[in-house]
N, C-alpha and C. Protein backbone atom coordinates (compact mmCIF):
# COMPACT_ATOMS: atom_id res chain seq x y z
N UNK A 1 35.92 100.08 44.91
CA UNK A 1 34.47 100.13 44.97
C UNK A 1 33.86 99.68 43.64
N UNK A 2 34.25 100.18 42.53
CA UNK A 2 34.01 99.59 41.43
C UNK A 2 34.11 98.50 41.11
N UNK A 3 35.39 97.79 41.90
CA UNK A 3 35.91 96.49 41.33
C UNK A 3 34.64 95.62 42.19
N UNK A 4 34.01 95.92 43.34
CA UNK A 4 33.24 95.24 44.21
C UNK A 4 31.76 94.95 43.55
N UNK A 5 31.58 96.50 42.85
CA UNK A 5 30.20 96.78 41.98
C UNK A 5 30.42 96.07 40.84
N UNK A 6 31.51 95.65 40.13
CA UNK A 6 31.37 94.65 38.90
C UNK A 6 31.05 93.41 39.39
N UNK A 7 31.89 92.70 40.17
CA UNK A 7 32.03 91.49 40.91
C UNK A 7 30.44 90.92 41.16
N UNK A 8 29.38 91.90 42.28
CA UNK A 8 28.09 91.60 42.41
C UNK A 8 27.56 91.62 41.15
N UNK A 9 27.95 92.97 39.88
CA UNK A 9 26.94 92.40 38.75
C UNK A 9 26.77 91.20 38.21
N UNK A 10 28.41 90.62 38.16
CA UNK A 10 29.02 89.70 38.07
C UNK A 10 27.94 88.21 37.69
N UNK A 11 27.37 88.73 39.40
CA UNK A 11 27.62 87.45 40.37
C UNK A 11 25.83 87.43 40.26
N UNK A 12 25.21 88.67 40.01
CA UNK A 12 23.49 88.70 39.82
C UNK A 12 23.50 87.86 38.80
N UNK A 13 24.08 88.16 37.28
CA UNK A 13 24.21 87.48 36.02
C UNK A 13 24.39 86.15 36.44
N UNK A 14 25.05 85.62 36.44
CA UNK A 14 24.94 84.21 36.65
C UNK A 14 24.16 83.47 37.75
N UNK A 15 23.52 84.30 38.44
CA UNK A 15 21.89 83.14 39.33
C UNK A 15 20.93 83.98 38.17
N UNK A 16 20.69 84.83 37.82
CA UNK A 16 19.71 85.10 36.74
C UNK A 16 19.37 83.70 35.51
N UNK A 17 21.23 83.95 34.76
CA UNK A 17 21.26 82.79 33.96
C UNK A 17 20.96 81.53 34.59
N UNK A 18 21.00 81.60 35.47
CA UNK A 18 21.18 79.72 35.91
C UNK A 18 19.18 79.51 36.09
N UNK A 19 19.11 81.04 36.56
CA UNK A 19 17.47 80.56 36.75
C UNK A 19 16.66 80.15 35.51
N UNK A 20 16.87 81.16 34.64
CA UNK A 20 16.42 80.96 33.74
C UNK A 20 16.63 79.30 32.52
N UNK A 21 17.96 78.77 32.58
CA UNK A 21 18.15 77.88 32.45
C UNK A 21 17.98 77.20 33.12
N UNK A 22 17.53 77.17 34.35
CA UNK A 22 16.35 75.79 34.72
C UNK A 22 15.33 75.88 34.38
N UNK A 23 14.62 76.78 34.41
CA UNK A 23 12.86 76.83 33.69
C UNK A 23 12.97 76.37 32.81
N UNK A 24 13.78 76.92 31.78
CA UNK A 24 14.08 76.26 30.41
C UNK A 24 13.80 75.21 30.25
N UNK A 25 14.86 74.49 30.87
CA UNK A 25 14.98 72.65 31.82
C UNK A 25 13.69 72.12 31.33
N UNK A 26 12.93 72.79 32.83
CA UNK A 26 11.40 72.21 33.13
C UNK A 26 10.54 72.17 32.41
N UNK A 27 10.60 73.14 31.39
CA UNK A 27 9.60 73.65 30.35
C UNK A 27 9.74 72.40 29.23
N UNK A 28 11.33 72.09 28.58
CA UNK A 28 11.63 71.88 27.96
C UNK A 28 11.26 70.16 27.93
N UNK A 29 11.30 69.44 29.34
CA UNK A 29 11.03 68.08 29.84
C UNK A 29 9.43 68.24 29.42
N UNK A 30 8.88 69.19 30.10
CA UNK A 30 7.42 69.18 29.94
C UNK A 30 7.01 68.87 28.50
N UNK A 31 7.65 69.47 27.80
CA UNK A 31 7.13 69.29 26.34
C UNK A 31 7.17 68.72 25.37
N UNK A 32 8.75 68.17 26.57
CA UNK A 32 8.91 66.47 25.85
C UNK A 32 7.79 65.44 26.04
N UNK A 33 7.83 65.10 27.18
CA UNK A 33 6.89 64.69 27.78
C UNK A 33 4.91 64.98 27.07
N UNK A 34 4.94 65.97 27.36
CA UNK A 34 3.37 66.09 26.77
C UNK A 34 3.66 65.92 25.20
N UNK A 35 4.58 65.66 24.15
CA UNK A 35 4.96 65.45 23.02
C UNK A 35 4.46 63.61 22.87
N UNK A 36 5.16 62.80 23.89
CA UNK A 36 4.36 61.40 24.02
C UNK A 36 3.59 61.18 24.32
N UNK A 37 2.79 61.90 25.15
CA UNK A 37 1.39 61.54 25.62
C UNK A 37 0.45 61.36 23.78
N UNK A 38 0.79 62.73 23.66
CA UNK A 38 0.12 62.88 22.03
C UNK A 38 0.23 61.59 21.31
N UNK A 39 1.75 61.34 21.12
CA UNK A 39 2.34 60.20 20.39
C UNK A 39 1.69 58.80 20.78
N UNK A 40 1.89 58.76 22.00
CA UNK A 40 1.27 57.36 22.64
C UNK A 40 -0.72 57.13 22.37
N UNK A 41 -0.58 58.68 22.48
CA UNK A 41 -2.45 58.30 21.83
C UNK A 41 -2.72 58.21 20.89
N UNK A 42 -1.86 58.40 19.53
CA UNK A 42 -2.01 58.43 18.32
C UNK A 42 -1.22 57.06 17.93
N UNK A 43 -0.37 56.36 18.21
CA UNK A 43 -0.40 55.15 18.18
C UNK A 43 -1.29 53.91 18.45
N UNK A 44 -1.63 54.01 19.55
CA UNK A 44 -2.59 53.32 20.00
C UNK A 44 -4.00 53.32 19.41
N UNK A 45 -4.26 54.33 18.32
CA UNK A 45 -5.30 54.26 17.60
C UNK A 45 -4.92 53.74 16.43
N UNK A 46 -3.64 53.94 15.99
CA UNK A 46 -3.46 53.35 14.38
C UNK A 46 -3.34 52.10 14.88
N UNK A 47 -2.44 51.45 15.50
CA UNK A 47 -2.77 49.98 15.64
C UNK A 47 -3.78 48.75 16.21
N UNK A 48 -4.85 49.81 16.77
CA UNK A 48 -5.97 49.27 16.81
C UNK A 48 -7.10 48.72 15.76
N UNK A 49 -6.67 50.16 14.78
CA UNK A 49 -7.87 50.07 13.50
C UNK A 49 -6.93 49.02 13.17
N UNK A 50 -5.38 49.17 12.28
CA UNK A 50 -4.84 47.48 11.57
C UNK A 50 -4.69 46.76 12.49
N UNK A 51 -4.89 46.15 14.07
CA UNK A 51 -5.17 45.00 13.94
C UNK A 51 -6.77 44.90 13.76
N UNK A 52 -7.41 45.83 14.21
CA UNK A 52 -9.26 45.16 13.52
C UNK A 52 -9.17 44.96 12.13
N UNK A 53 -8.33 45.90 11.13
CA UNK A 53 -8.94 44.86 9.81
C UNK A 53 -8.16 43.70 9.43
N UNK A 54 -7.06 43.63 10.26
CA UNK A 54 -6.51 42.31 9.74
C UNK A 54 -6.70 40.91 10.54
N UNK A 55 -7.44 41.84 11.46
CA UNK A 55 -8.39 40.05 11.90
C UNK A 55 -9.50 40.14 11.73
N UNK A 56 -10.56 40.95 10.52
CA UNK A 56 -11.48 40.95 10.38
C UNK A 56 -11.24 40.25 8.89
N UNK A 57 -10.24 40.47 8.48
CA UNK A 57 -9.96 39.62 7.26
C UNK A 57 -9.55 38.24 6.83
N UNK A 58 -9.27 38.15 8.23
CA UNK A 58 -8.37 36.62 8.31
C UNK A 58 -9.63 35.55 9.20
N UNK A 59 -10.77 36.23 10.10
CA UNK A 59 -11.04 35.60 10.87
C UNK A 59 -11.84 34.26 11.05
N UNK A 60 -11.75 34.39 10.07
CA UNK A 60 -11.96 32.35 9.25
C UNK A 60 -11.05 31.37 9.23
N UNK A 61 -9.91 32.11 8.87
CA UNK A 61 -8.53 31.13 8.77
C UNK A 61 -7.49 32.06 9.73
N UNK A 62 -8.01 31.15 10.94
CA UNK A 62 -7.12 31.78 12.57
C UNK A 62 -5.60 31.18 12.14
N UNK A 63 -5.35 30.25 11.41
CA UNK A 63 -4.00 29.55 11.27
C UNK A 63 -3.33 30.39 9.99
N UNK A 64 -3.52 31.64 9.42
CA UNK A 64 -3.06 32.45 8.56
C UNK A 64 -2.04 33.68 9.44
N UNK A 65 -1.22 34.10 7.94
CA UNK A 65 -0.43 35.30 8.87
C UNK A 65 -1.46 36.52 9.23
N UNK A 66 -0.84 36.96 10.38
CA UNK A 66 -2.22 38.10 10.71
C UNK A 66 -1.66 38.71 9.84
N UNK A 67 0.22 39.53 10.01
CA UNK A 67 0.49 40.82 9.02
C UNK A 67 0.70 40.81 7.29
N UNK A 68 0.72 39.48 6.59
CA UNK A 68 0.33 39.31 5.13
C UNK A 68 -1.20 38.69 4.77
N UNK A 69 -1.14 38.42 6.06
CA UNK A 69 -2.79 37.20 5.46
C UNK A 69 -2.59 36.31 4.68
N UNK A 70 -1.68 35.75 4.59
CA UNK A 70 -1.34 34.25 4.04
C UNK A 70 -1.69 33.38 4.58
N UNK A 71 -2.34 32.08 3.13
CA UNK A 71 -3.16 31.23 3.85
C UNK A 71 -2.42 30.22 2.90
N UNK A 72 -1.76 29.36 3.63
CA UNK A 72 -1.75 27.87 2.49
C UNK A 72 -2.66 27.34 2.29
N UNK A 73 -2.42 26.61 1.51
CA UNK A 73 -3.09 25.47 0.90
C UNK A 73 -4.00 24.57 1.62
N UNK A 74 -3.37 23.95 2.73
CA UNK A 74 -3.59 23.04 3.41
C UNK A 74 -4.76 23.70 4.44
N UNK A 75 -4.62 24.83 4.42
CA UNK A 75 -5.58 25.43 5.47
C UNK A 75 -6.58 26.12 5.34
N UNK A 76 -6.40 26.61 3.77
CA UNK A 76 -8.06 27.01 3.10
C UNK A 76 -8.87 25.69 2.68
N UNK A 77 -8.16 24.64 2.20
CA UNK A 77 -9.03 23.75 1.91
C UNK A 77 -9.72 22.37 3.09
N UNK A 78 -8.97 22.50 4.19
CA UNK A 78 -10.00 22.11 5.32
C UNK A 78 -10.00 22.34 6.56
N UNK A 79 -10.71 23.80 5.62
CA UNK A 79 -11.28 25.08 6.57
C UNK A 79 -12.62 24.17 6.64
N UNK A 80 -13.41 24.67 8.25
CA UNK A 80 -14.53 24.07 8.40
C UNK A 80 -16.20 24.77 7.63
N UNK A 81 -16.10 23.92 7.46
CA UNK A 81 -17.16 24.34 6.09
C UNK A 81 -18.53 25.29 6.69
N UNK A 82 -18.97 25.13 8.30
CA UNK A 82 -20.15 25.65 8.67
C UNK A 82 -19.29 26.65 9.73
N UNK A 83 -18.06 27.09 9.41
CA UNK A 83 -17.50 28.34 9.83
C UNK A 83 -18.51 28.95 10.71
N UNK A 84 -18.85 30.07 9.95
CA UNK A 84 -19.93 30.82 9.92
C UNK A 84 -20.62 30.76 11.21
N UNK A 85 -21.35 29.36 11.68
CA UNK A 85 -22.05 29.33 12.61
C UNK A 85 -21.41 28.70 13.92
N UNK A 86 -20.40 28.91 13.26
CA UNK A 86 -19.23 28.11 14.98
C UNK A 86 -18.82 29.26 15.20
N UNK A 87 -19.06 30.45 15.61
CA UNK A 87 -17.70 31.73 15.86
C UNK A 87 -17.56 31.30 17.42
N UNK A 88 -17.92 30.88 17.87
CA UNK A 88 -17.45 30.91 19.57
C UNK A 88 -15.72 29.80 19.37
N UNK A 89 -16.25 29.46 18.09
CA UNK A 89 -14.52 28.39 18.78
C UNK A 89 -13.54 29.16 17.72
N UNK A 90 -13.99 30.25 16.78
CA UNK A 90 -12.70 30.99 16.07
C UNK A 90 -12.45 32.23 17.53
N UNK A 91 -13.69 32.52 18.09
CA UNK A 91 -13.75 34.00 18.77
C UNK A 91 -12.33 34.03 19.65
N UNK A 92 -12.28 32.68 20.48
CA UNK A 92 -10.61 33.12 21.34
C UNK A 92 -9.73 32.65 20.66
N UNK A 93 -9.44 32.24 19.82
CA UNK A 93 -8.08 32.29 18.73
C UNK A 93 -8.46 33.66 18.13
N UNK A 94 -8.89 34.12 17.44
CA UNK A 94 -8.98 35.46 17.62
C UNK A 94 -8.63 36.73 18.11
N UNK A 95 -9.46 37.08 19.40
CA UNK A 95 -8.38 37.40 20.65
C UNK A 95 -7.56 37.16 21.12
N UNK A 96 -6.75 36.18 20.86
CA UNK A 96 -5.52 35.80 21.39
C UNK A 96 -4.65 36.71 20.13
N UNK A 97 -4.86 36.16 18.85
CA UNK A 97 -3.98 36.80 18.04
C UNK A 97 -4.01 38.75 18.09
N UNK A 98 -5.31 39.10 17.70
CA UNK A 98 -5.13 40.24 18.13
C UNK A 98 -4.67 41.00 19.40
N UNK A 99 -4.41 40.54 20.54
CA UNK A 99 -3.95 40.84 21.42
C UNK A 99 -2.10 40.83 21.58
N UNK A 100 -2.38 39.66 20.86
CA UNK A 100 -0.45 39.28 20.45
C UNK A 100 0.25 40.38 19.58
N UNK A 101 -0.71 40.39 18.62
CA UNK A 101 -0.16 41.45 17.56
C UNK A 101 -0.33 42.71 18.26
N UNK A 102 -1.23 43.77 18.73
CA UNK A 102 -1.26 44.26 19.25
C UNK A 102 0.23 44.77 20.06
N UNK A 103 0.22 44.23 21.21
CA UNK A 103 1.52 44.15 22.13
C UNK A 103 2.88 44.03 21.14
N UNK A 104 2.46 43.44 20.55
CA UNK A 104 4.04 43.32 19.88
C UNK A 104 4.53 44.69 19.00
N UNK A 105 3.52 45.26 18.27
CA UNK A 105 3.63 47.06 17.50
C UNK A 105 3.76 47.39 18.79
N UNK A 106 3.01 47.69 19.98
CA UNK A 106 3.36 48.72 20.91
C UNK A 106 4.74 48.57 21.17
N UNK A 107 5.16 47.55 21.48
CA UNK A 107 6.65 47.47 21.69
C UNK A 107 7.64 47.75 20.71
N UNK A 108 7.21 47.46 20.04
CA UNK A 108 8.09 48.04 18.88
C UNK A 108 8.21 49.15 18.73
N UNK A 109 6.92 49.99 18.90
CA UNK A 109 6.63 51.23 18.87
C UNK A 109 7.21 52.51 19.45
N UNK A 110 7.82 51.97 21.20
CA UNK A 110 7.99 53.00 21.98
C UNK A 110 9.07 52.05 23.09
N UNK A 111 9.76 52.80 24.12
CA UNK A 111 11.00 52.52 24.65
C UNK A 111 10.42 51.76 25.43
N UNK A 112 11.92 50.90 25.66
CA UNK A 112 11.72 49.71 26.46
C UNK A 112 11.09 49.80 27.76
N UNK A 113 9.62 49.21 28.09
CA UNK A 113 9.75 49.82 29.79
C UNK A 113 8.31 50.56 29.76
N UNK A 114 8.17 51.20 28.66
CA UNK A 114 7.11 52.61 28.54
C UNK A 114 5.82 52.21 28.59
N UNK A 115 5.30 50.61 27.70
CA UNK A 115 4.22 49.74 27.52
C UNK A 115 4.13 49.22 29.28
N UNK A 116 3.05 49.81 30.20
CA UNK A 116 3.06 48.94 31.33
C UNK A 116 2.06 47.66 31.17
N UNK A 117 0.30 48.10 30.54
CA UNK A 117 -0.20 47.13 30.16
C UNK A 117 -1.12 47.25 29.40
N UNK A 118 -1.44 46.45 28.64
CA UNK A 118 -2.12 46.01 27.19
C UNK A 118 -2.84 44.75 27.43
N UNK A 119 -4.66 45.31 27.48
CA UNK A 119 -5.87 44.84 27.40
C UNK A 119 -6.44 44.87 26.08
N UNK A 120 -6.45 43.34 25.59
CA UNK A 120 -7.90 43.58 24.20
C UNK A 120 -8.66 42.89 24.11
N UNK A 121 -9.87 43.24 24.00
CA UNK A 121 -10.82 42.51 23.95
C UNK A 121 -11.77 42.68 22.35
N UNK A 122 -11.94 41.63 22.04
CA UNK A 122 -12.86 41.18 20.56
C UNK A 122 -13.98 40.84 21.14
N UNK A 123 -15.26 41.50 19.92
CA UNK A 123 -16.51 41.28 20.21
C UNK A 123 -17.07 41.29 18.56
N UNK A 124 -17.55 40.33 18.19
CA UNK A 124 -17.92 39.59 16.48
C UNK A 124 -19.60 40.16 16.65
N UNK A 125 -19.90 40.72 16.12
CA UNK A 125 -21.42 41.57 15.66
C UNK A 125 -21.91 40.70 14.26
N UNK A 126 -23.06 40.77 14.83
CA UNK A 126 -23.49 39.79 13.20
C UNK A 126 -24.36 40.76 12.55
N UNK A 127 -24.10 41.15 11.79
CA UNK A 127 -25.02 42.19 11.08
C UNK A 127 -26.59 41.54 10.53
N UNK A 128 -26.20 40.65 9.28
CA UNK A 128 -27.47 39.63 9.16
C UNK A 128 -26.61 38.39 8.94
N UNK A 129 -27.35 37.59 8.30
CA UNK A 129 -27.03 36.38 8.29
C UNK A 129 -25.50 36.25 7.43
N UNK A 130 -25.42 36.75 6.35
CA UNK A 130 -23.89 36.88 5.67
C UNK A 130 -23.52 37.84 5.76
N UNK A 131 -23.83 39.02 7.01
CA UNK A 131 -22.91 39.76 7.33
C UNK A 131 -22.80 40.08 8.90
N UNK A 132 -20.71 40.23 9.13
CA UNK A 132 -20.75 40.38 10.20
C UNK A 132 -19.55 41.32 10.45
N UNK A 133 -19.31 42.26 11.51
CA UNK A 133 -17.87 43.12 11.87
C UNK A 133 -17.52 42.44 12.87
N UNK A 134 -16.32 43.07 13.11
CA UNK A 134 -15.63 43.10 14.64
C UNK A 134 -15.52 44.47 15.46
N UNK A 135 -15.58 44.17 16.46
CA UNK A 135 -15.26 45.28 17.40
C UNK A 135 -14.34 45.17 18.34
N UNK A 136 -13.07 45.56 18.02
CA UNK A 136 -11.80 45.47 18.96
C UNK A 136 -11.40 46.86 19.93
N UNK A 137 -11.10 46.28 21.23
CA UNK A 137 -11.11 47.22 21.99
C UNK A 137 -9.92 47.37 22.49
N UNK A 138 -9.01 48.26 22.30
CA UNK A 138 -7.61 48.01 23.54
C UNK A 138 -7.35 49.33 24.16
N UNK A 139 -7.00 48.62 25.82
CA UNK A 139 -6.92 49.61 27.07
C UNK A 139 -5.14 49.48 27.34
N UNK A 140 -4.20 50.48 26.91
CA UNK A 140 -3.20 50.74 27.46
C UNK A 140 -2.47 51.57 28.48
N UNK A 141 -1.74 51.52 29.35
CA UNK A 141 -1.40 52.09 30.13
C UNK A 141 0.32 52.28 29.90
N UNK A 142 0.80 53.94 29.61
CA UNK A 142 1.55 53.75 29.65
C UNK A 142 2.75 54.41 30.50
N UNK A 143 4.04 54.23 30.58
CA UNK A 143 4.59 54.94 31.66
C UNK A 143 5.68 56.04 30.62
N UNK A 144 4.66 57.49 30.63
CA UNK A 144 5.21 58.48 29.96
C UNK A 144 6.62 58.98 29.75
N UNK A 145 7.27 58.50 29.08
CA UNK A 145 8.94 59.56 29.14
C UNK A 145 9.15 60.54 29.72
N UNK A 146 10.02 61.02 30.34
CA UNK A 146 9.77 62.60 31.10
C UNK A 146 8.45 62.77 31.99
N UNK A 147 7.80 61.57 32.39
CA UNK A 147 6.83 61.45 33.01
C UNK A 147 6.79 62.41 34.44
N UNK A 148 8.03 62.78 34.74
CA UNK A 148 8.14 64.03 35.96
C UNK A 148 7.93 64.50 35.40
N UNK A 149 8.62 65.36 34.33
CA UNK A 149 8.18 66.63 33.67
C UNK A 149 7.10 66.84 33.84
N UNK A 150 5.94 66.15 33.63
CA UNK A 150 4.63 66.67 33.66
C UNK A 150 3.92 66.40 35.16
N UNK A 151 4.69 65.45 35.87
CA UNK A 151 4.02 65.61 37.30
C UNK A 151 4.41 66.87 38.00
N UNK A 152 5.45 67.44 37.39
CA UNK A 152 5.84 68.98 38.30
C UNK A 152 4.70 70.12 37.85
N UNK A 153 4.19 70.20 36.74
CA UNK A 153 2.90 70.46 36.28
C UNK A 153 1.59 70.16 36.66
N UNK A 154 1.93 69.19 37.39
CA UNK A 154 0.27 69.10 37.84
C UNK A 154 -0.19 67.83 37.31
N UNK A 155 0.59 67.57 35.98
CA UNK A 155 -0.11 66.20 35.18
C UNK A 155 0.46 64.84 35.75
N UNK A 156 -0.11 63.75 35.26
CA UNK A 156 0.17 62.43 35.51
C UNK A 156 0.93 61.61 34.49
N UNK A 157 2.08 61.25 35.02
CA UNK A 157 3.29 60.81 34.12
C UNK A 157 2.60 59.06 33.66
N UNK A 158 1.67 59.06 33.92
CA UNK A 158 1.02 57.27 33.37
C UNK A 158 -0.34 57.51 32.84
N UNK A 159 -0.22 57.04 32.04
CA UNK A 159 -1.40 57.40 31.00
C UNK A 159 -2.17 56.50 30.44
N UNK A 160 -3.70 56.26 30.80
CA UNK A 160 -4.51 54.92 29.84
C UNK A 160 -5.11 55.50 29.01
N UNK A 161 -4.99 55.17 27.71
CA UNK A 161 -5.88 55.67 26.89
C UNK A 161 -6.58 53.94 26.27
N UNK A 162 -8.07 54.27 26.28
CA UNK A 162 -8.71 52.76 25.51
C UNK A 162 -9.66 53.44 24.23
N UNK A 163 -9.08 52.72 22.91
CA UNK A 163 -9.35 52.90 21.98
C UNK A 163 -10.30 51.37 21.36
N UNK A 164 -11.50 51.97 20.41
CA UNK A 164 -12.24 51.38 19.71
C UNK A 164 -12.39 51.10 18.11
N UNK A 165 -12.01 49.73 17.82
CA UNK A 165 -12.21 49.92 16.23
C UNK A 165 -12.98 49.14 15.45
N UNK A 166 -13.42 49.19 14.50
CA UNK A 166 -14.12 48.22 14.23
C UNK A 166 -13.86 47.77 12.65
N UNK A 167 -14.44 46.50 11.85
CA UNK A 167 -13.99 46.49 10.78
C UNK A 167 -15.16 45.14 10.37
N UNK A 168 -15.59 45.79 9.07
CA UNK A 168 -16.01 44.39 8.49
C UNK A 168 -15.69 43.30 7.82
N UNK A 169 -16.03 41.77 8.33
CA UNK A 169 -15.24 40.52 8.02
C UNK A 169 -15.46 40.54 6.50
N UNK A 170 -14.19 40.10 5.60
CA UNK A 170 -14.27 39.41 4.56
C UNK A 170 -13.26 37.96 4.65
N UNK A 171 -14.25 37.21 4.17
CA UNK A 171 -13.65 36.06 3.70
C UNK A 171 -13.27 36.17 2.57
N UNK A 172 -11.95 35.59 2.21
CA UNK A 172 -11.15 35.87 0.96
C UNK A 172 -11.59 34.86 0.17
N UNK A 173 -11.98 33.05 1.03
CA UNK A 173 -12.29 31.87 0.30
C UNK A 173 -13.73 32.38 -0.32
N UNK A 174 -14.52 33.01 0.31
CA UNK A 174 -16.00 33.04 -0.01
C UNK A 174 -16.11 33.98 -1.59
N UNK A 175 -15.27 35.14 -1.55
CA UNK A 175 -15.42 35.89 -2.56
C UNK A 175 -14.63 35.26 -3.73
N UNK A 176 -13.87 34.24 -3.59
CA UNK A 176 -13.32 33.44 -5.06
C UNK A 176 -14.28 32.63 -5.12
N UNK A 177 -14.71 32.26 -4.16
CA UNK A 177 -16.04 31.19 -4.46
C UNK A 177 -16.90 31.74 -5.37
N UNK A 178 -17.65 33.09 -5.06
CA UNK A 178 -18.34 33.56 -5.61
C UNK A 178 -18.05 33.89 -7.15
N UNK A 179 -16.79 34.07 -7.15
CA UNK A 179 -16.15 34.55 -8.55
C UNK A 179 -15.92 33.73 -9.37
N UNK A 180 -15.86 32.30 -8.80
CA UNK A 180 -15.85 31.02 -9.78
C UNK A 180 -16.95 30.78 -10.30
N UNK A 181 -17.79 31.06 -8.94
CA UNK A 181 -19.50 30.52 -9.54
C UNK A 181 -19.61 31.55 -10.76
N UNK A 182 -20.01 32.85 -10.42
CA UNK A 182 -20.25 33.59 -11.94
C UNK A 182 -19.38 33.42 -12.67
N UNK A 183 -17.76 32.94 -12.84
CA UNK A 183 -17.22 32.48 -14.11
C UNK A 183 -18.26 31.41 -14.41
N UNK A 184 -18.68 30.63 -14.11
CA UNK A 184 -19.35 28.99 -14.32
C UNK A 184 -20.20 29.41 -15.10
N UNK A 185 -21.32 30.63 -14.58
CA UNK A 185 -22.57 30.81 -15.33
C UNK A 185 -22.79 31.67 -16.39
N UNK A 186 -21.19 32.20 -17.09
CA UNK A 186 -20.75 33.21 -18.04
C UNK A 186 -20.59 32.11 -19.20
N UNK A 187 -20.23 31.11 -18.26
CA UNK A 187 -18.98 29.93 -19.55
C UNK A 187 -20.77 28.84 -19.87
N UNK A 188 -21.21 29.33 -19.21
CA UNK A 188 -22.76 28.16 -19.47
C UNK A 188 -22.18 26.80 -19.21
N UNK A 189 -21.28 26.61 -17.70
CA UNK A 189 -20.96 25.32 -17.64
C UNK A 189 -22.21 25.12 -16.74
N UNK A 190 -23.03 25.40 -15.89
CA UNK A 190 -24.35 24.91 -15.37
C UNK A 190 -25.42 24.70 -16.39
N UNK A 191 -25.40 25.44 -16.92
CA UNK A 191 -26.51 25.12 -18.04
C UNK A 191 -26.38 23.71 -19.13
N UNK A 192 -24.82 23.63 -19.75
CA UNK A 192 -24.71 22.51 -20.15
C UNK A 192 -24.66 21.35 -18.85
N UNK A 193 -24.36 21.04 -17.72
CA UNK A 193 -24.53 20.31 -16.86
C UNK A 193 -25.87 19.58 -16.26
N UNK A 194 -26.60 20.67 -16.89
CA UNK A 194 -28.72 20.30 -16.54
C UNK A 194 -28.67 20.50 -15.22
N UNK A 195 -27.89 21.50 -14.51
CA UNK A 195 -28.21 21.82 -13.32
C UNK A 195 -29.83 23.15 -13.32
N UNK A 196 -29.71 23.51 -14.07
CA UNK A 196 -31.01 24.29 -14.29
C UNK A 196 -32.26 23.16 -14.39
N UNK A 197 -32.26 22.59 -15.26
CA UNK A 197 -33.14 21.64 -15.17
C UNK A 197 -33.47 21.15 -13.95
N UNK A 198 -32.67 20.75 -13.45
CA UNK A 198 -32.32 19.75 -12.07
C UNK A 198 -33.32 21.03 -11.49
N UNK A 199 -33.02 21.88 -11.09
CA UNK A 199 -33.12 22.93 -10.11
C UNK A 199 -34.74 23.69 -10.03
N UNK A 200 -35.20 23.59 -11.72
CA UNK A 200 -36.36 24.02 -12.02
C UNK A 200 -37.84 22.70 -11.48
N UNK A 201 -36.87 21.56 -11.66
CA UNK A 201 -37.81 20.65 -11.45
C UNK A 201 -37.91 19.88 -9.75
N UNK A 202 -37.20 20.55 -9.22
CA UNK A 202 -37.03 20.58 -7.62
C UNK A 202 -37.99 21.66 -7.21
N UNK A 203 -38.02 22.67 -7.86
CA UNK A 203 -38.78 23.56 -7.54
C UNK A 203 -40.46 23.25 -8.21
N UNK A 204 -40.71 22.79 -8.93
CA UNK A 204 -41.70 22.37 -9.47
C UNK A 204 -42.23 21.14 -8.61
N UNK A 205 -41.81 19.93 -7.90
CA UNK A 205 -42.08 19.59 -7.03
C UNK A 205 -42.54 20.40 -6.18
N UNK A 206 -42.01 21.29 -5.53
CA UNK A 206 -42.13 21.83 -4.14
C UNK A 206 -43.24 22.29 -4.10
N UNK A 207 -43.46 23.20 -5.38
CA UNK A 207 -44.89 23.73 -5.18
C UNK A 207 -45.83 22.97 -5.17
N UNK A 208 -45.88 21.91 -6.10
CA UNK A 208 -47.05 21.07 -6.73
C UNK A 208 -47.41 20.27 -5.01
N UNK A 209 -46.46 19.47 -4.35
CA UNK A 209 -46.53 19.44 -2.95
C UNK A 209 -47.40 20.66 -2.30
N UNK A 210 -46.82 21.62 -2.46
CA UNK A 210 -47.51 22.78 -1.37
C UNK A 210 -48.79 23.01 -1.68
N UNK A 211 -48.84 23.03 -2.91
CA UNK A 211 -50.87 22.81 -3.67
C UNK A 211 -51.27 22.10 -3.15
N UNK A 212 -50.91 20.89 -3.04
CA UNK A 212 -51.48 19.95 -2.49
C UNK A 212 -52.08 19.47 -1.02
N UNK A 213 -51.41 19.92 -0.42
CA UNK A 213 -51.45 20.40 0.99
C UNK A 213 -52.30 21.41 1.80
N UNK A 214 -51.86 22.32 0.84
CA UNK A 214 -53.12 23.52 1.15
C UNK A 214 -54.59 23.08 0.44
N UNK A 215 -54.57 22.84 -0.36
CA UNK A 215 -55.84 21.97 -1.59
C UNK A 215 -57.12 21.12 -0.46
């Protein structure tokens, strides 16, 4: 009788254990699982903001590296000079690159398979006349790890999250430009050149014209 009464304790103990080591299981998938969801949304925001500033930095010279921003030679110097007011023909080289780059960190990012799809869209804001941002948008969808785990929960093992970033353009050619010019007017190479002159007496026309006119 005893030997019968150990046997069932036996035998309770191990469906107890086994139960409990499946919850475990389930719990344990779950939290894997809701561990990437986190991950996958917190990725998808860091590589949104670096690709907006690194095509907000480059987006003059579309033929530069997006991830150093290297620009030869050959391609800063005939860069198109009225840039600026052409953005519709940089805007889809643009989007194309940020979208490339984009996809390519996600993949890198997370297991083979997991990236189902990757939407970006660029939108160039002109602030005023010499100033302008970007606004990059990307919609991913992805197919969660342990993605049961969380459908036995109630949750959804595919996940879109669409993230917004934005960044303001610098041109790298424009600000050496600028930095040459005030070297120029430190070193008084305009001034010895009679570009002042030149410049004072263009303007001295203009008015004497506009007197005249109104007169």
């Amino acid at each position: 009788m005893k030997k019968q009464n150990w046997r069932g304790e036996r035998g309770a103990i191990m469906l107890e254990g086994m139960i409990v080591m499946v919850i475990t299981l389930f719990v344990l998938i779950w939290i894997l699982g809701l561990g990437f969801v986190y991950y996958q949304r917190y990725i998808t925001t860091v590589v949104t903001n670096d690709a907006a500033t690194k095509i907000a930095s480059t987006y003059n010279n579309i033929d530069s590296d997006i991830i150093m921003g290297y620009v030869n030679t050959e391609a800063l110097t005939g860069r198109n000079l009225y840039r600026r007011f052409s953005a519709d023909t940089l805007h889809g080289a643009n989007e194309d690159r940020a979208a490339a780059y984009v996809r390519y960190i996600l993949d890198k990012a997370n297991f083979v398979g997991v990236v189902d799809s990757v939407d970006v869209e660029l939108e160039l804001v002109l602030d005023s006349v010499l100033r302008r941002h970007v606004e990059l948008t990307t919609t991913c969808t992805y197919n969660t790890p342990f993605g049961e785990g969380l459908e036995l929960f109630g949750m959804s093992g595919v996940k879109t999250y669409q993230v917004k970033a934005c960044a303001d353009c610098t041109d790298y050619a424009d600000y050496i430009s600028t930095v040459d010019y005030g070297s120029a007017w430190a070193d008084g190479t305009f001034i010895g050149s009679g570009l002042i002159g030149s410049i004072t007496s263009l303007l001295n026309t203009c008015v004497k014209t506009y007197n005249h006119i109104t007169s």
